[in-house]
Protein backbone atom coordinates (compact mmCIF):
# COMPACT_ATOMS: atom_id res chain seq x y z
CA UNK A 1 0.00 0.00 0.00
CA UNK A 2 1.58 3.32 -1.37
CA UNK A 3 1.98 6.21 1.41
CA UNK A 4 -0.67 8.75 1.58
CA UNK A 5 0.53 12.43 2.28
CA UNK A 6 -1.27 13.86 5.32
CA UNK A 7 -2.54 17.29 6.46
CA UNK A 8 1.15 17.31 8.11
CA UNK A 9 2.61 17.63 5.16
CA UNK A 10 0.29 19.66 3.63
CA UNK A 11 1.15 22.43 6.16
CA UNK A 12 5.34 21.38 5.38
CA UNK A 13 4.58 22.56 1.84
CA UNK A 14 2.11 25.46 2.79
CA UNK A 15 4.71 26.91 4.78
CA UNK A 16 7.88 26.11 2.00
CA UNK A 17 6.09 28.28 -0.31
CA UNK A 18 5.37 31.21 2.26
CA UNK A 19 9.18 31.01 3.16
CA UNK A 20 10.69 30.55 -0.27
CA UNK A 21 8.45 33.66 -1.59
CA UNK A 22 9.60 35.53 1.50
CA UNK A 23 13.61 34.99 0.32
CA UNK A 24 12.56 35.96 -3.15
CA UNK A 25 13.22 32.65 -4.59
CA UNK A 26 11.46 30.80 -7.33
CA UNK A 27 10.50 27.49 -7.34
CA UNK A 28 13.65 26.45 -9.73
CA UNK A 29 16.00 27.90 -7.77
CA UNK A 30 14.83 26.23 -4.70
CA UNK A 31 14.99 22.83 -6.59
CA UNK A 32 18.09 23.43 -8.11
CA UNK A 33 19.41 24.64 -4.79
CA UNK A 34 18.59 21.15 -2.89
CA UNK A 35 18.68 19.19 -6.02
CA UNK A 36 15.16 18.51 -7.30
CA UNK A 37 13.46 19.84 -10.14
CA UNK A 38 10.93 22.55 -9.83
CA UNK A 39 8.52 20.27 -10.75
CA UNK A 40 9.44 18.12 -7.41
CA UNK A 41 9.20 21.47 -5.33
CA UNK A 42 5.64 22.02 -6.83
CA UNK A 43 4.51 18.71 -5.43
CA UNK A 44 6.07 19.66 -1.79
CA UNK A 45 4.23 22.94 -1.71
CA UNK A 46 0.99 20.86 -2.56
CA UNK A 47 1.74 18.44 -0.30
CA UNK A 48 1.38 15.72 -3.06
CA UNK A 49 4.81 14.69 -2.07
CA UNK A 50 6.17 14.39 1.48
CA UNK A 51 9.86 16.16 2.11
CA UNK A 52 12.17 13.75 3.35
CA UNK A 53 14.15 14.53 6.42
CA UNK A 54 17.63 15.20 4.84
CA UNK A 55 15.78 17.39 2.21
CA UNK A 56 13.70 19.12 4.74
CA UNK A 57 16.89 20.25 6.49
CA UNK A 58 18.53 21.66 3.34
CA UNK A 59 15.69 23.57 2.71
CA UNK A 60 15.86 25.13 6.31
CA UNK A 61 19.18 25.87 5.69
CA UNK A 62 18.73 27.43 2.22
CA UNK A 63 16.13 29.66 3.53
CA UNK A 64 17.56 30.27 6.91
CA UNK A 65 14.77 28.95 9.15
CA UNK A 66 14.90 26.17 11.96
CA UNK A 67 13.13 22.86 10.37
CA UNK A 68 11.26 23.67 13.49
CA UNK A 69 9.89 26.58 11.30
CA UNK A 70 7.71 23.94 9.27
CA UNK A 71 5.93 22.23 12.25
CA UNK A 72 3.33 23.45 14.76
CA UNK A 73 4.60 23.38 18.26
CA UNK A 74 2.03 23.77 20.50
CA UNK A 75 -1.97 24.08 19.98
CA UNK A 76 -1.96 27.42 21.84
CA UNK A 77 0.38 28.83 19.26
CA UNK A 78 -0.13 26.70 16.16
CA UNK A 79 -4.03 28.25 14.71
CA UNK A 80 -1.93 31.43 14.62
CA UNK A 81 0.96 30.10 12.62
CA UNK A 82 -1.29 28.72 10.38
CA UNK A 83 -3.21 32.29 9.86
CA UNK A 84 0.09 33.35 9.05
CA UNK A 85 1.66 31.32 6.72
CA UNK A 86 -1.77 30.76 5.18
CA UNK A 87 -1.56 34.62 4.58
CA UNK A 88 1.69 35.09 3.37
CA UNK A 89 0.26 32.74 0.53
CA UNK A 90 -2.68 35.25 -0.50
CA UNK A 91 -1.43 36.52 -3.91
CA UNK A 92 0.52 39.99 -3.16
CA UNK A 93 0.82 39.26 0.67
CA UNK A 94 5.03 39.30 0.17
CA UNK A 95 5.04 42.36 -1.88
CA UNK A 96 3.11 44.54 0.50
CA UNK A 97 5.32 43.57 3.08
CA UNK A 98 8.78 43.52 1.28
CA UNK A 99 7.21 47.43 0.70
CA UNK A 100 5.99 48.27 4.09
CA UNK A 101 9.60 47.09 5.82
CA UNK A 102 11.25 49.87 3.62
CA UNK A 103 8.90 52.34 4.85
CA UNK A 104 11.62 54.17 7.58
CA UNK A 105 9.43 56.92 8.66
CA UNK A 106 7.57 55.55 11.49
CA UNK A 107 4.66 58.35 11.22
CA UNK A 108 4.35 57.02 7.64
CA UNK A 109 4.41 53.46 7.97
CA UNK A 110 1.68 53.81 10.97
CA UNK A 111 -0.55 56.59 8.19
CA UNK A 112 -0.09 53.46 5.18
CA UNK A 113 -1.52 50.63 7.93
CA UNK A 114 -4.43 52.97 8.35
CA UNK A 115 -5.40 53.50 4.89
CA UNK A 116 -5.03 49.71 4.73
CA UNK A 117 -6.62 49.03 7.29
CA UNK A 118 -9.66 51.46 6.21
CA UNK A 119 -9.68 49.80 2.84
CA UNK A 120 -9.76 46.25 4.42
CA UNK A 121 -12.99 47.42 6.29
CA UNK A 122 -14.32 49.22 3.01
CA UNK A 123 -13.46 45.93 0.54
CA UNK A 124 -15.95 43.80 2.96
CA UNK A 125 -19.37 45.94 2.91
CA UNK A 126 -18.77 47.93 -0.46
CA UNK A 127 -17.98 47.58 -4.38
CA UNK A 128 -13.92 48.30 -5.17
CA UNK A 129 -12.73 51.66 -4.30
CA UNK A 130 -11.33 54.03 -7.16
CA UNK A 131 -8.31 55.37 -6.90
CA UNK A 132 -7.40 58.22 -8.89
């Protein structure tokens, strides 16, 4: 009977790609990096294909994370690291932060939160806003 992948490693990929996009990286480069093809590092981020432990460490080590960094550790914190990884994969998630870290004015970077913030409330009970 052939191995099934479980929601375990499901997360292990979920949180590859949130990493991976975080250091910039594409999917190649990763699998060229630990010596897979991209097509391989696909199936990990899917969680069609489990990471073996040797591989798992090398890509800790590529992208500069614990292996810890792929695994819940406790229930009290683990529905939070899920939120956040699970965010980091919503499609422009890494760009608005790579932006908002280079924000150095502190009044500014708290004034860009609040329009966000504003718009986030706005997107839920309204049509798109217009911005001119």
């Amino acid at each position: 009977m052939p191995k099934q992948t479980t929601d375990v490693d499901r997360l292990v990929g979920l949180r590859i790609t949130a990493l991976r996009k975080a250091r910039g990286l594409s999917q190649t480069a990763l699998g060229t990096a630990v010596g897979v093809t991209f097509q391989q590092v696909q199936k990990y981020e899917k969680g069609q294909n489990r990471v073996g432990a040797g591989r798992l460490r090398e890509i800790a080590r590529l992208l500069e994370v614990p292996v810890s960094a792929f695994f819940e550790e406790d229930e009290a914190v683990a529905g939070h690291q899920t939120d956040v990884f699970g965010f980091l994969g919503t499609q422009g998630a890494i760009e608005l932060l790579r932006a908002y870290a280079t924000i150095d004015d502190d009044q500014l970077r708290r004034d860009v939160l609040a329009i966000v913030r504003t718009a986030a409330r706005l997107g839920k009970h309204s049509a798109p806003i217009a911005v001119a």
